[in-house]
Protein backbone atom coordinates (compact mmCIF):
# COMPACT_ATOMS: atom_id res chain seq x y z
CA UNK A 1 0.00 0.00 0.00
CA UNK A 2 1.32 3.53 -1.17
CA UNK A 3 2.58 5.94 2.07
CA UNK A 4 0.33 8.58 3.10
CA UNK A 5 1.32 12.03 1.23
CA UNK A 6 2.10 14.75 3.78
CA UNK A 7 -1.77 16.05 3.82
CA UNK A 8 -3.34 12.61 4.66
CA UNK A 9 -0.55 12.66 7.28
CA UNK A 10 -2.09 15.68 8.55
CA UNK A 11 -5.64 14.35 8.60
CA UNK A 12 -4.55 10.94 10.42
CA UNK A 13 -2.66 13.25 13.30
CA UNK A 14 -5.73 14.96 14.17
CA UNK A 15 -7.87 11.91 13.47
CA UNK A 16 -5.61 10.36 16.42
CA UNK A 17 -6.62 13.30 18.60
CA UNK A 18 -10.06 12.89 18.21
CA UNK A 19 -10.48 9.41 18.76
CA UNK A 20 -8.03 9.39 21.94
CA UNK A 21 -10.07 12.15 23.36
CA UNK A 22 -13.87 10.45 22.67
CA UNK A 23 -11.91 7.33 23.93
CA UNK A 24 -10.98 9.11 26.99
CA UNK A 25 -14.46 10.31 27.33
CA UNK A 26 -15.91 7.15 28.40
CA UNK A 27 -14.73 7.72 31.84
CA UNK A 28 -15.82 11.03 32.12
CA UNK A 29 -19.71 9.30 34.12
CA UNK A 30 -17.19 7.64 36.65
CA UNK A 31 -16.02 11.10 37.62
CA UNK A 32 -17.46 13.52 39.85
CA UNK A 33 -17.58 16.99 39.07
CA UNK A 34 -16.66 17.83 42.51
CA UNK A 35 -13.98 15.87 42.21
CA UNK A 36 -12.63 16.62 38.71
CA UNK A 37 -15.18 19.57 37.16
CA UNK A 38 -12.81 20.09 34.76
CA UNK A 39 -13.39 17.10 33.47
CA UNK A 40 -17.55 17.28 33.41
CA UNK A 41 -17.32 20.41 30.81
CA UNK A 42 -15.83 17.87 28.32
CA UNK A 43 -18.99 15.86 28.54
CA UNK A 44 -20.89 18.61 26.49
CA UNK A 45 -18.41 17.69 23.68
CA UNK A 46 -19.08 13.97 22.92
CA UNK A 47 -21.80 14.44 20.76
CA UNK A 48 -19.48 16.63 18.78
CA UNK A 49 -16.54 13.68 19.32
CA UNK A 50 -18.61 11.20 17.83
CA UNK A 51 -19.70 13.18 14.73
CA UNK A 52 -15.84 14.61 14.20
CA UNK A 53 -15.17 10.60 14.20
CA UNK A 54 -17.94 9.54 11.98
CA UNK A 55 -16.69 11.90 9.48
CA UNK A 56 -13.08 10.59 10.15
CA UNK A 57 -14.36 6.92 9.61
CA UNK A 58 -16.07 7.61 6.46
CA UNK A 59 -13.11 10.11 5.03
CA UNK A 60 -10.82 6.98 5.25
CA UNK A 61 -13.42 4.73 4.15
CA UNK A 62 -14.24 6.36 0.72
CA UNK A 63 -10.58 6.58 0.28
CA UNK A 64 -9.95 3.13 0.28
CA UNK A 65 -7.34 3.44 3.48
CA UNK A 66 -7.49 0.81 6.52
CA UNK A 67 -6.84 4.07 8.76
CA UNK A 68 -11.19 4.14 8.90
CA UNK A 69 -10.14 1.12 11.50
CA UNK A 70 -9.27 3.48 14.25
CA UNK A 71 -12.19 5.75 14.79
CA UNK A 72 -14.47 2.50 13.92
CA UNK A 73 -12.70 1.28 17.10
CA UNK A 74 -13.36 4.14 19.20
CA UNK A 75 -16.78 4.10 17.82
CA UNK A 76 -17.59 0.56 18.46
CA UNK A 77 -16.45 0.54 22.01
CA UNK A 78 -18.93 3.30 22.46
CA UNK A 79 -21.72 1.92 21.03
CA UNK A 80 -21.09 -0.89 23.49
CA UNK A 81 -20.28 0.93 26.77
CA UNK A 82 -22.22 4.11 26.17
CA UNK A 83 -25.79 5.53 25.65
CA UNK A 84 -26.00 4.93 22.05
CA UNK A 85 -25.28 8.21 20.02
CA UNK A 86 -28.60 6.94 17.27
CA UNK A 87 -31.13 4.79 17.43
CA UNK A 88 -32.14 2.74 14.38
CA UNK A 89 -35.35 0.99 15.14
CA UNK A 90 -37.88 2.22 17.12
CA UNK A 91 -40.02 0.25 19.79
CA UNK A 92 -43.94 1.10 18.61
CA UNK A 93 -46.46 -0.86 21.34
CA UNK A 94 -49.95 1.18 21.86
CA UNK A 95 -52.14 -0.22 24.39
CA UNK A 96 -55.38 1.28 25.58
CA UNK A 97 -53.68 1.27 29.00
CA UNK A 98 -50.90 2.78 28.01
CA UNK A 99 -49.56 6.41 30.81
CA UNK A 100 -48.07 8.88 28.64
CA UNK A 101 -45.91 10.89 30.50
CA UNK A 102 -44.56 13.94 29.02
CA UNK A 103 -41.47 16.73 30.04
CA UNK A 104 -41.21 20.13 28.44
CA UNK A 105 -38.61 23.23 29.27
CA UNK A 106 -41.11 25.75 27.97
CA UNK A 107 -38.56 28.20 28.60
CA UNK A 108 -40.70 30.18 30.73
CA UNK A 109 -43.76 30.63 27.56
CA UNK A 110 -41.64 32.95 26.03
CA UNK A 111 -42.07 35.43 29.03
CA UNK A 112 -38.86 37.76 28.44
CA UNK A 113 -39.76 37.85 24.98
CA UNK A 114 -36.75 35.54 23.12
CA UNK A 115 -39.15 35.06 20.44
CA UNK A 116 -41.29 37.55 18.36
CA UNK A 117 -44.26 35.64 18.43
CA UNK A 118 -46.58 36.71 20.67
CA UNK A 119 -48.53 33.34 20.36
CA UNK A 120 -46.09 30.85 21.81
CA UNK A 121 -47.68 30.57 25.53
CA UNK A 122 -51.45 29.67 23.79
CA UNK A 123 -49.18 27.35 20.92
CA UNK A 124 -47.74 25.30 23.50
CA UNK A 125 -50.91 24.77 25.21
CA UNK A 126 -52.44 24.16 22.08
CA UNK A 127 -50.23 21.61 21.59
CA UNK A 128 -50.39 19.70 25.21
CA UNK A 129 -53.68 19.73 25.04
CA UNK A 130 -53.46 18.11 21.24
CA UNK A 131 -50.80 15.53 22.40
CA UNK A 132 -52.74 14.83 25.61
CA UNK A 133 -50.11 13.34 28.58
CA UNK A 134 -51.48 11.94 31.69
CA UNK A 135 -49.04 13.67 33.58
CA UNK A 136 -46.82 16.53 32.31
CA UNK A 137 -43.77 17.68 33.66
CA UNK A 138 -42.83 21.40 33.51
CA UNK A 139 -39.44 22.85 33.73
CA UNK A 140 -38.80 27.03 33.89
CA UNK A 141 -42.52 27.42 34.32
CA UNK A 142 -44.31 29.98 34.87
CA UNK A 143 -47.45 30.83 37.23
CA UNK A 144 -50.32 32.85 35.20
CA UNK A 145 -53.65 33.32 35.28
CA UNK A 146 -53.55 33.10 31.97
CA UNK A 147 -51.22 30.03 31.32
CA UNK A 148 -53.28 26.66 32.72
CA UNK A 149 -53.90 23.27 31.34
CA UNK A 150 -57.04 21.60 31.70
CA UNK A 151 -55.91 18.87 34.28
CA UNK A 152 -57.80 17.76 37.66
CA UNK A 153 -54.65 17.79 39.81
CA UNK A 154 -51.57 20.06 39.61
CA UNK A 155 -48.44 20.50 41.53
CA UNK A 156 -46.77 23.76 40.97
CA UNK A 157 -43.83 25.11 42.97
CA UNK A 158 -42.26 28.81 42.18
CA UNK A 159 -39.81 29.95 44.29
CA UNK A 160 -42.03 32.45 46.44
CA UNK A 161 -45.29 34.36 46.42
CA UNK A 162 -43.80 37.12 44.16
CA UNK A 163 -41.36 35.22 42.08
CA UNK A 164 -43.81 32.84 39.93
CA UNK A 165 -40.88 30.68 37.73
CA UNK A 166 -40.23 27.12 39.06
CA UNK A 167 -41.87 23.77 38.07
CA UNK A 168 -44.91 22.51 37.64
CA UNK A 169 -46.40 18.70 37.03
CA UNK A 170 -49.96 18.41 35.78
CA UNK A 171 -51.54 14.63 36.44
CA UNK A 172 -54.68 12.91 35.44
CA UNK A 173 -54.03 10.67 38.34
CA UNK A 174 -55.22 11.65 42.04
CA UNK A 175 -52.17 13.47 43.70
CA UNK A 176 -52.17 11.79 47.65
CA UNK A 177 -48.96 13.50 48.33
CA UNK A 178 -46.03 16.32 47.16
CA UNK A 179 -42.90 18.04 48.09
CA UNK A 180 -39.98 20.02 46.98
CA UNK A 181 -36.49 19.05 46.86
CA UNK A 182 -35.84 23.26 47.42
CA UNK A 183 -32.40 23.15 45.54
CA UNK A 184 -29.65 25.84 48.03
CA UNK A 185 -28.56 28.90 46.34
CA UNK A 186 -30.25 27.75 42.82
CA UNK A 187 -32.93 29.08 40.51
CA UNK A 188 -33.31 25.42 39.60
CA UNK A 189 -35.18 22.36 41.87
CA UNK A 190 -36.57 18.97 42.03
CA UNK A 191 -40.45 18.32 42.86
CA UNK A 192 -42.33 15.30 43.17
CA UNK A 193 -45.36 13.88 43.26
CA UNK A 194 -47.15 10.69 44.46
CA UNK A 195 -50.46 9.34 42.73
CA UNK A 196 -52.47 6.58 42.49
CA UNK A 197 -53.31 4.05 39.67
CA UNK A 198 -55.79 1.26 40.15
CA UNK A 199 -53.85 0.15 43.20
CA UNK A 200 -50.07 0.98 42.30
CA UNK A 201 -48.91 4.33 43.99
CA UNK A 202 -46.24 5.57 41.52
CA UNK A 203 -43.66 8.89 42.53
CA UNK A 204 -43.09 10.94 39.51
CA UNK A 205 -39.90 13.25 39.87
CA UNK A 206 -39.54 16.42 37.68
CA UNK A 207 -35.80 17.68 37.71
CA UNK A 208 -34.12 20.42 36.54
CA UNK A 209 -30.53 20.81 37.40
CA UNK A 210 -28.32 24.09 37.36
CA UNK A 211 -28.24 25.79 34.55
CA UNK A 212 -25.46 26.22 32.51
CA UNK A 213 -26.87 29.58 31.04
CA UNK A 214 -25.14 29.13 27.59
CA UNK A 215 -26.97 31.22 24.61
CA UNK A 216 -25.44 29.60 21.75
CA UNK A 217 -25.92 32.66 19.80
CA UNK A 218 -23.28 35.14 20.88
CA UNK A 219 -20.09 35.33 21.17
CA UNK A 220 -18.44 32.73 24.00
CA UNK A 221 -21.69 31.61 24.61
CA UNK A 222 -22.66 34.82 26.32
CA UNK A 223 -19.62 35.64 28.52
CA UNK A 224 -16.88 38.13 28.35
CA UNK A 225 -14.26 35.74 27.40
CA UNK A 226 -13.62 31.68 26.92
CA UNK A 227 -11.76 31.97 30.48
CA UNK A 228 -15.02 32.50 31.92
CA UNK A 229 -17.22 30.76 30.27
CA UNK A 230 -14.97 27.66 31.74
CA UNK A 231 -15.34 28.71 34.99
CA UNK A 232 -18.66 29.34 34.90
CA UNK A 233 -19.67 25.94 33.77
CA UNK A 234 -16.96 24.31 36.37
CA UNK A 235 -19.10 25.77 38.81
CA UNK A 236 -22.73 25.10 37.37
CA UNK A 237 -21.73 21.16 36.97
CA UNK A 238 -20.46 21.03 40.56
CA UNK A 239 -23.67 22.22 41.77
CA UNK A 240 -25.23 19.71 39.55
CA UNK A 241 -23.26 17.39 41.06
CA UNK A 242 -24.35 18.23 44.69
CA UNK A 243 -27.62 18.43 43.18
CA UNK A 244 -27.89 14.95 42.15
CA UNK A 245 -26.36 13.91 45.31
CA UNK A 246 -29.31 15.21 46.81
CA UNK A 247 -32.19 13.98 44.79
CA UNK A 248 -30.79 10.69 45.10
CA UNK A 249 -30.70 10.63 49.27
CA UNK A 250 -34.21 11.78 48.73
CA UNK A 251 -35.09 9.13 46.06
CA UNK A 252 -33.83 6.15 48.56
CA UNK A 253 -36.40 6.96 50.71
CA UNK A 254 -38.94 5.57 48.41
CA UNK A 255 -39.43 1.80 47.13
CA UNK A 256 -42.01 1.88 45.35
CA UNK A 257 -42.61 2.36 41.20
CA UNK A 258 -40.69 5.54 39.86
CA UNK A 259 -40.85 7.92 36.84
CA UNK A 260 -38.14 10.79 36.45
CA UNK A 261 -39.24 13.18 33.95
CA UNK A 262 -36.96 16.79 33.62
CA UNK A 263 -34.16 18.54 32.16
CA UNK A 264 -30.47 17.41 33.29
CA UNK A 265 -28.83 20.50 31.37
CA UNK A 266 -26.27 17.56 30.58
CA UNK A 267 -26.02 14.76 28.19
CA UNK A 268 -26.71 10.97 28.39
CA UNK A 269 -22.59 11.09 28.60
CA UNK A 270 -22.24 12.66 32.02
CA UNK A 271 -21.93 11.52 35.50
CA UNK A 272 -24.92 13.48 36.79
CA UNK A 273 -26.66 10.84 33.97
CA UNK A 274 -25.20 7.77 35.24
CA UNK A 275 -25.86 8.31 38.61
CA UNK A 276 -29.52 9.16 37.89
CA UNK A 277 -30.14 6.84 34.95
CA UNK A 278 -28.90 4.06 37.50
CA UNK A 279 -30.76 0.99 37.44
CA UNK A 280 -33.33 2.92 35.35
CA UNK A 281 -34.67 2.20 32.14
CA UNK A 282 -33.79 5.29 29.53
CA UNK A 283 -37.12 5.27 27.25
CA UNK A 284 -34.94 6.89 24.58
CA UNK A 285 -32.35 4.20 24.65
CA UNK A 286 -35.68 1.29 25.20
CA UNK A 287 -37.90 2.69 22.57
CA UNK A 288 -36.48 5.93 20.57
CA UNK A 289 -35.68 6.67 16.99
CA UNK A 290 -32.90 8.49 15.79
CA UNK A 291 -30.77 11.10 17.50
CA UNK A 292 -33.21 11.90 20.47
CA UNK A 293 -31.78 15.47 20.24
CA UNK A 294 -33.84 17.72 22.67
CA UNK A 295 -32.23 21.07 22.81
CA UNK A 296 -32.69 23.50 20.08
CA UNK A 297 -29.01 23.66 19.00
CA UNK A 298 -26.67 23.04 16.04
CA UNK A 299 -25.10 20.01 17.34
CA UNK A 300 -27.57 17.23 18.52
CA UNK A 301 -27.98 17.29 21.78
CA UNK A 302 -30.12 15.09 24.63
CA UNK A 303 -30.46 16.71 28.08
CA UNK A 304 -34.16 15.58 28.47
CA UNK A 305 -35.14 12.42 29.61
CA UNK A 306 -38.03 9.61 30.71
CA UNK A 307 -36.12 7.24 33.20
CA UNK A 308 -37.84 4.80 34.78
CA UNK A 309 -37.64 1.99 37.13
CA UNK A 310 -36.90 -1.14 35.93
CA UNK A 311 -40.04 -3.25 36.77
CA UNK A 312 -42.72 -0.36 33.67
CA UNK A 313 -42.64 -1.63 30.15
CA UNK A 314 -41.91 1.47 28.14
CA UNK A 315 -44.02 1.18 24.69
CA UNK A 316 -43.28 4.41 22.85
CA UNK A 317 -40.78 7.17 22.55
CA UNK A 318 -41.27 10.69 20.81
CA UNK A 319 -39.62 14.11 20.15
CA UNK A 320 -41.83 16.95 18.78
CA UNK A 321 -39.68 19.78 16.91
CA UNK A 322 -41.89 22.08 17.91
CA UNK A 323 -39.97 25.22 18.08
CA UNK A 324 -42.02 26.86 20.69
CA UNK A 325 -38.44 26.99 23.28
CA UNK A 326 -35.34 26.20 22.56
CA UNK A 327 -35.77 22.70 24.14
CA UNK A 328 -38.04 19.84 22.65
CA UNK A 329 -40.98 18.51 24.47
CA UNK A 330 -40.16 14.94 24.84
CA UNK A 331 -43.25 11.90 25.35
CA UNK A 332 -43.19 8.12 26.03
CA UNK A 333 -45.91 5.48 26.48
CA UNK A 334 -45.48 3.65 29.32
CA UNK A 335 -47.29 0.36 31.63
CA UNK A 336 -46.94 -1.67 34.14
């Protein structure tokens, strides 16, 4: 076989780069961010790892040169040992029984005005109320006379009487109980619910960790410089991390069935996932389609999920691209 010329050279040293790095990345759920939070900011990149190695793989493919073997390595041991990056087949089961639970970051129904149209609060009710969830989980809601969905019980925390943003899960189900993680020096929090079905009592858990407050579209993601955009999200995953800590004390406390609906701000590559997703089924990874991307950005990203406990069939997955917020309501079908 003919040497590589000095530009395919080139192309195989940063090839190596890549791969080592997305292979490194595999460790990055076995780390704590308040350990290493270094570390944790890297997790935001895999999804743009795997792509840069895709491309890699098929560069070297179409060219005819065995170098496609070393990003098909990386690849392989990460379809293997990590939440898949695409899903080819989809799981389709609907039963008349079916609970189909729902999470949406409705990014506060366009309150501060991101968007110039002045219809997105009554669009994204439209839509709920078209898609119709048994129980709905809310993230960066808001409280408004004028915002409500047509359920018979409702759990809404904001953070006080005056300051009406927090979360919110709507239920079809009788509520018999319902409490607030109350998240320390954050904007963000954990609520749950408990509710009855026939004669199950199931918890459902709406999350929303920190923040990482990025706006994609300016400059440094909307801080003065890349310096401090690193320390900023250093400090938003540690909190995540403490976070997390804390929803799962609570979560130990209860043995009975479990659904965790919410926004992680943080991909199916993190720690904060692992340690939440564990012994949980994912019903992207049991019964989704395609990239499961739920945030509203150039690179395909999940940081919504359905996690459930192990012993509830999940039927159904679905992502609306519904471009109401700049995160995708997410839905699955689920029984027991």
């Amino acid at each position: 076989m003919k040497k590589l010329s000095l530009i395919y050279k080139l192309l195989l040293f940063i090839n190596s780069i890549v791969a080592a790095i997305l292979l490194l990345s595999y460790l990055l759920p076995f780390i704590s961010p308040n350990t290493v939070p270094t570390f944790a900011v890297f997790s935001l990149l895999v999804p743009v790892l795997i792509v840069l190695n895709i491309i890699f793989f098929l560069f070297w493919l179409i060219k005819l040169k065995k170098q496609f073997f070393l990003s098909a390595l990386v690849l392989g041991i990460g379809w293997f040992f990590s939440s898949p990056f695409y899903k080819f087949s989809e799981k389709k089961i609907l039963l008349n029984d079916d609970v189909k639970v729902m999470s949406y970051n409705v990014r506060m129904f366009n309150y501060y005005k991101w968007s110039d149209d002045e219809e997105i609060p009554k669009k994204i009710v439209d839509f709920i109320a078209d898609k119709k969830p048994d129980i709905l989980a809310v993230q960066e809601f808001y409280q408004s006379d004028k915002i409500d969905f047509l359920y018979p019980y409702k759990y809404i925390k904001t953070k006080s009487k005056t300051n009406k943003f927090g979360l919110a899960i709507y239920s079809n189900y009788r509520i018999i109980n319902s409490g607030s993680l109350d998240f320390k020096k954050s904007s963000n929090n954990a609520v749950f619910i408990d509710i009855i079905k026939k004669k199950d009592t199931i918890r459902v858990y709406n999350i929303h960790l920190e923040s990482l407050k990025i706006n994609p579209k300016k400059e440094n993601f909307g801080e003065k410089s890349s310096e401090k955009l690193f320390k900023r999200l250093k400090k938003s995953f540690k909190k995540q991390a403490t976070q997390t800590e804390q929803f799962l004390a609570h979560e130990k406390l209860w043995k009975g069935k479990k659904i965790i609906l919410g926004d992680f701000n943080n991909t199916a590559y993190s720690w904060v996932y692992k340690q939440v997703s564990n012994n949980k089924k994912d019903a992207f990874v049991v019964a989704g389609k395609g990239l499961g991307k739920s945030f509203n950005y150039l690179f395909p990203v999940r940081i919504d999920f359905i996690l459930t406990d192990k012993t509830i069939n999940i039927n159904q997955y679905k992502t609306f691209k519904v471009k109401y917020s700049d995160h995708f309501p997410i839905l699955a079908r689920i029984n027991w």
